[in-house]
N, C-alpha and C. Protein backbone atom coordinates (compact mmCIF):
# COMPACT_ATOMS: atom_id res chain seq x y z
N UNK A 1 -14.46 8.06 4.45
CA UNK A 1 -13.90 9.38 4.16
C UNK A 1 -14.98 10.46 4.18
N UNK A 2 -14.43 11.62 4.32
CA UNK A 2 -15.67 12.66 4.60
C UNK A 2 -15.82 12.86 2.77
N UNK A 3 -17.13 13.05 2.87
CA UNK A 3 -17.45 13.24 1.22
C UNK A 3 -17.89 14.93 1.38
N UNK A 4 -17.55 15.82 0.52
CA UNK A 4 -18.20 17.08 0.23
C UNK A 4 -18.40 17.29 -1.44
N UNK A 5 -19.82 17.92 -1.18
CA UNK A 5 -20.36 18.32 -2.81
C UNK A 5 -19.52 19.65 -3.30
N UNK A 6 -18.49 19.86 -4.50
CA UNK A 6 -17.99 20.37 -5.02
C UNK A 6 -18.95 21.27 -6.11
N UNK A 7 -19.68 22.04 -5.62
CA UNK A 7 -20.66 22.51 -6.95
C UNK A 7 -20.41 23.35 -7.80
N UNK A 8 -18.75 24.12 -7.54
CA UNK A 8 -18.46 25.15 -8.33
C UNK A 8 -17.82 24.06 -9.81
N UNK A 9 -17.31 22.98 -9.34
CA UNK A 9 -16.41 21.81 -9.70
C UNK A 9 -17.64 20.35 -10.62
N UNK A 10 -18.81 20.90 -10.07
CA UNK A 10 -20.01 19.66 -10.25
C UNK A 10 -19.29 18.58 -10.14
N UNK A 11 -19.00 17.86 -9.02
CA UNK A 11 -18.93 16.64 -8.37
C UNK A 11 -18.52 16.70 -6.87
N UNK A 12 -18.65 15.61 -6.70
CA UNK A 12 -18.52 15.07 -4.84
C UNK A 12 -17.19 14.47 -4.72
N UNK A 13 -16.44 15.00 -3.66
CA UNK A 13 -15.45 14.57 -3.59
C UNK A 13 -14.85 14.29 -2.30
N UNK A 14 -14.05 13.65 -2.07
CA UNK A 14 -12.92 13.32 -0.88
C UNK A 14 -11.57 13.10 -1.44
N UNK A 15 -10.83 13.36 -0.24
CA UNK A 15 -9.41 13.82 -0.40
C UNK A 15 -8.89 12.52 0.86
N UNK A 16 -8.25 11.70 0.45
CA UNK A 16 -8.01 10.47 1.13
C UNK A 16 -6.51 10.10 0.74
N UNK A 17 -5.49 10.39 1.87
CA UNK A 17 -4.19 10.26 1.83
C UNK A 17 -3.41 11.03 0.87
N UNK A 18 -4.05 12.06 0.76
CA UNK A 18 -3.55 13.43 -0.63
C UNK A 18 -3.95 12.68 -1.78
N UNK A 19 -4.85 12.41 -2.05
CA UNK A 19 -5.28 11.63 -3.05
C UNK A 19 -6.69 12.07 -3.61
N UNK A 20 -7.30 13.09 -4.71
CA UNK A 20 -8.30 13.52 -4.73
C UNK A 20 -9.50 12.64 -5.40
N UNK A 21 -10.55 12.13 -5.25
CA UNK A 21 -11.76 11.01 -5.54
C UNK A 21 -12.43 12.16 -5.64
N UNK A 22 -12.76 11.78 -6.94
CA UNK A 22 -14.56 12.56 -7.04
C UNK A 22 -15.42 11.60 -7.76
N UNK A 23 -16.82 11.80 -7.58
CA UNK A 23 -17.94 11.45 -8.80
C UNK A 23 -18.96 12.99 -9.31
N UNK A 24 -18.00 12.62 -10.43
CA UNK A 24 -18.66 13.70 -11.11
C UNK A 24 -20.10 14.11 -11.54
N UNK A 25 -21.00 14.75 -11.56
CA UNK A 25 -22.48 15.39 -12.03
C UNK A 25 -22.34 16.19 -12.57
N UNK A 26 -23.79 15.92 -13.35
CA UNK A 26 -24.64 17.34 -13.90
C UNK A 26 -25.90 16.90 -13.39
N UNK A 27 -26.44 18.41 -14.03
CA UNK A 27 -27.88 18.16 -13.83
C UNK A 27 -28.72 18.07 -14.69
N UNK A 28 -29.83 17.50 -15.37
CA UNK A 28 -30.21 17.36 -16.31
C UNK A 28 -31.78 17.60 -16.53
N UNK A 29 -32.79 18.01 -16.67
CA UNK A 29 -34.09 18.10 -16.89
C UNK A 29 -34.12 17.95 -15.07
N UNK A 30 -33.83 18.45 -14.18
CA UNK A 30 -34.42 18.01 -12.87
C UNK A 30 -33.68 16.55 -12.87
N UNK A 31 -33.01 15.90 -12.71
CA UNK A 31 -32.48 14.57 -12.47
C UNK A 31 -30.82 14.49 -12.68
N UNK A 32 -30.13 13.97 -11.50
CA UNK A 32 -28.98 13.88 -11.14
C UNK A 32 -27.94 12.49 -12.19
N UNK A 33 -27.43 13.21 -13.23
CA UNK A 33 -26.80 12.40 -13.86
C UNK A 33 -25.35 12.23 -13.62
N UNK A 34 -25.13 10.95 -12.85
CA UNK A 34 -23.69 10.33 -12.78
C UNK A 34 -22.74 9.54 -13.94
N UNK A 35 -22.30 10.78 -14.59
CA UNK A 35 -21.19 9.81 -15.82
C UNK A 35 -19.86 9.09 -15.09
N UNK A 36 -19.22 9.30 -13.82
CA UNK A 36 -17.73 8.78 -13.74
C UNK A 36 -17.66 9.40 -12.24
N UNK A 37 -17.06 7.90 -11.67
CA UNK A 37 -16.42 7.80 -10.75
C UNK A 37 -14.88 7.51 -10.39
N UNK A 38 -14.10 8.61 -9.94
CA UNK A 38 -12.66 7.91 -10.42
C UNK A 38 -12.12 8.11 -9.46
N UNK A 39 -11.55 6.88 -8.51
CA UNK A 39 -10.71 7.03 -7.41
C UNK A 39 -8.98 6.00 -7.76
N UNK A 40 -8.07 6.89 -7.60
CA UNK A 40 -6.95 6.28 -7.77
C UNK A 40 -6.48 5.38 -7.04
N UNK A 41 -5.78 4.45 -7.79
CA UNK A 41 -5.10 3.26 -7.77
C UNK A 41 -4.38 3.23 -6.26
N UNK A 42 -3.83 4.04 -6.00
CA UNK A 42 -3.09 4.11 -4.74
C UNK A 42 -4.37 4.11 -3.67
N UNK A 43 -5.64 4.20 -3.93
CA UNK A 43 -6.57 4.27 -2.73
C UNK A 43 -7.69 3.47 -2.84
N UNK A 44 -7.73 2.95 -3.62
CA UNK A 44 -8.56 1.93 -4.32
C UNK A 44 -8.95 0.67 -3.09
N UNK A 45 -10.29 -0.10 -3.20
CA UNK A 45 -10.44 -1.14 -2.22
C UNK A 45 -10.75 -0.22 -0.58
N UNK A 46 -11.26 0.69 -0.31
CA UNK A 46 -11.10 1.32 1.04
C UNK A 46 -12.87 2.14 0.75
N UNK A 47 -13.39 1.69 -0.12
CA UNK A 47 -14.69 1.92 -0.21
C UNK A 47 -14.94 3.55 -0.29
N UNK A 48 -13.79 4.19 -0.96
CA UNK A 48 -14.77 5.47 -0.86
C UNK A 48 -14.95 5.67 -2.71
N UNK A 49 -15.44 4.70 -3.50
CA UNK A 49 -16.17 5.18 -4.76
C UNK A 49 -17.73 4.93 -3.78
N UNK A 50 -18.12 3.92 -2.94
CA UNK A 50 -19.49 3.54 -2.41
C UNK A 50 -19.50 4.82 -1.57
N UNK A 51 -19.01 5.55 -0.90
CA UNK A 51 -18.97 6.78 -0.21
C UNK A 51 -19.14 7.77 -0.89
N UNK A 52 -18.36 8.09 -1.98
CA UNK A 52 -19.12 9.10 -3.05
C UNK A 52 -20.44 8.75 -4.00
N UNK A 53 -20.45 7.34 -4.12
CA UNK A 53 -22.05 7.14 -4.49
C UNK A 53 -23.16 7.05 -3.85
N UNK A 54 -22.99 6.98 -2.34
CA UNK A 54 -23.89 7.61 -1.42
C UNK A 54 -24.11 8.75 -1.22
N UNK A 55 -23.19 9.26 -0.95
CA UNK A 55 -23.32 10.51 -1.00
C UNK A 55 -24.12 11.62 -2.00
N UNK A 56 -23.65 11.25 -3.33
CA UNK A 56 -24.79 11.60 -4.67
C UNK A 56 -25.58 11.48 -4.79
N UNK A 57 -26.14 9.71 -4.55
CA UNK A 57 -27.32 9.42 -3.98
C UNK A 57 -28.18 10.02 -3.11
N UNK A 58 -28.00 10.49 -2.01
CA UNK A 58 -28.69 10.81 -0.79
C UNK A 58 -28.86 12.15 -1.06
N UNK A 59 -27.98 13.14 -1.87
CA UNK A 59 -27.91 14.65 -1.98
C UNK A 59 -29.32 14.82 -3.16
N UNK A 60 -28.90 13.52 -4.19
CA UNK A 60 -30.02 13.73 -5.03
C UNK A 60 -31.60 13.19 -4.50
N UNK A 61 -31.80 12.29 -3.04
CA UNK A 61 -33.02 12.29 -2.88
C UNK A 61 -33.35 13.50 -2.17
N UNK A 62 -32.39 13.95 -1.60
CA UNK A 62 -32.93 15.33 -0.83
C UNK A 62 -33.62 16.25 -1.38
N UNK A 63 -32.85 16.16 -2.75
CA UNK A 63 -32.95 17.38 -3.84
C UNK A 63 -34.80 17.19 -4.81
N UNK A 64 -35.42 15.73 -3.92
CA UNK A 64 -36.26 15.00 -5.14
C UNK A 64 -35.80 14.66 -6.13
N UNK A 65 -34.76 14.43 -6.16
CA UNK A 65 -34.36 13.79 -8.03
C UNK A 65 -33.78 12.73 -7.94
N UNK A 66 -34.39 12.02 -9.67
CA UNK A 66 -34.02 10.93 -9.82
C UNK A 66 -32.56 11.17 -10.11
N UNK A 67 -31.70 9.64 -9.73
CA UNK A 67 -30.20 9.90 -10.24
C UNK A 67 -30.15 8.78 -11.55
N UNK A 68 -29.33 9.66 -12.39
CA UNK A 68 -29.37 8.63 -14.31
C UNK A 68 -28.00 8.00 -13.91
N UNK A 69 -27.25 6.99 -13.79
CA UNK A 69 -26.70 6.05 -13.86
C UNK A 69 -25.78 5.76 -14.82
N UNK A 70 -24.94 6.55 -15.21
CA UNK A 70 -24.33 6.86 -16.55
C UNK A 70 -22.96 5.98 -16.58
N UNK A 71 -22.50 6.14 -14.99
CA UNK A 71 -21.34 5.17 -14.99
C UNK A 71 -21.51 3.66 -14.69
N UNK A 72 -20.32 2.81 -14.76
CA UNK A 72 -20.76 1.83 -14.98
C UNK A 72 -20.65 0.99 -13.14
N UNK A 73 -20.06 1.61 -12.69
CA UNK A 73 -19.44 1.52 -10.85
C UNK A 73 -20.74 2.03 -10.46
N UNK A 74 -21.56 3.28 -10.87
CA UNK A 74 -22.72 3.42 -10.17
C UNK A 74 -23.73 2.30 -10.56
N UNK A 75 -23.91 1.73 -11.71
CA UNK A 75 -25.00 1.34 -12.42
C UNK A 75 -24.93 -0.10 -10.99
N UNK A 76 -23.97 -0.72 -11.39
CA UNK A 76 -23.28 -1.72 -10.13
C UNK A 76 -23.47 -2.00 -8.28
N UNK A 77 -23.44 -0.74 -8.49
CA UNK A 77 -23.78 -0.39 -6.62
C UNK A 77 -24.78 0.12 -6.53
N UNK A 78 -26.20 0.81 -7.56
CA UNK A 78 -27.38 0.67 -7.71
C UNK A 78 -27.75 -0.65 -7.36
N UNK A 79 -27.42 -1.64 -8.11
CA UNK A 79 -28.10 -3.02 -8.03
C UNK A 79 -27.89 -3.72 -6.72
N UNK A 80 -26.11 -3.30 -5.97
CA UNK A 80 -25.99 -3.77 -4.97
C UNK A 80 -27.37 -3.04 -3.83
N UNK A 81 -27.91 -2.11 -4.05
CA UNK A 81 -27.77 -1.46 -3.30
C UNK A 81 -29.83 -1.03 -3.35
N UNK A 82 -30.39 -2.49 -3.47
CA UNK A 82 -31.83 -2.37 -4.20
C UNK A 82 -32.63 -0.75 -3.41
N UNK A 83 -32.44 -0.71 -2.11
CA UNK A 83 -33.26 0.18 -1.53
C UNK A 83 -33.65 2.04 -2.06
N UNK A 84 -32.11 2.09 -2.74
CA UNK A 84 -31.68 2.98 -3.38
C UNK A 84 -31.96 3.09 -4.96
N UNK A 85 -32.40 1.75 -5.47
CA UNK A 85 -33.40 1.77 -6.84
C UNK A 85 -34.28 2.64 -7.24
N UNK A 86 -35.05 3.09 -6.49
CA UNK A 86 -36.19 3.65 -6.20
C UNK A 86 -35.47 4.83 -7.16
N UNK A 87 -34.30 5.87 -6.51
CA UNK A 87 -34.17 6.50 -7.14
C UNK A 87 -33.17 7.25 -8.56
N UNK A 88 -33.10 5.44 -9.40
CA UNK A 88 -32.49 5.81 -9.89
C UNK A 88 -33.80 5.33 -11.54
């Protein structure tokens, strides 16, 4: 799914079968804190919570910042995801 950063909204989101997914942010001392990822039930299994956690991911290395890991789906696909350790 196409992911776009929502910054008036602070989170990243896609819109997948009228169905709105976001992962929500703030920002914190310079470092990208992810509390919640929530994609509904009706869209679930089609990989776009890993699409919005890339996406956060990659916006926050651009940005130089570390990302804090607040949810428990990110904390998860951090570990899947060792290369991307670095910046969390």
């Amino acid at each position: 799914p196409e992911v776009v950063r929502n910054e008036a909204a602070s989170r990243f989101e896609a819109t997948v079968d009228g169905w709105l997914c976001v992962a929500d942010y703030r920002i914190e001392d310079g470092r990208l804190v992810l509390p919640s990822v929530r994609v509904p039930a009706a869209v679930e299994g089609r990989g776009i919570a890993s699409a919005l956690t890339r996406t956060a991911v990659d916006w926050a290395r651009g940005q130089g910042m570390e990302v804090l890991p607040r949810c428990p789906y990110v904390q998860a696909w951090l570990r899947r995801h060792p290369d991307d350790r670095r910046h969390a």
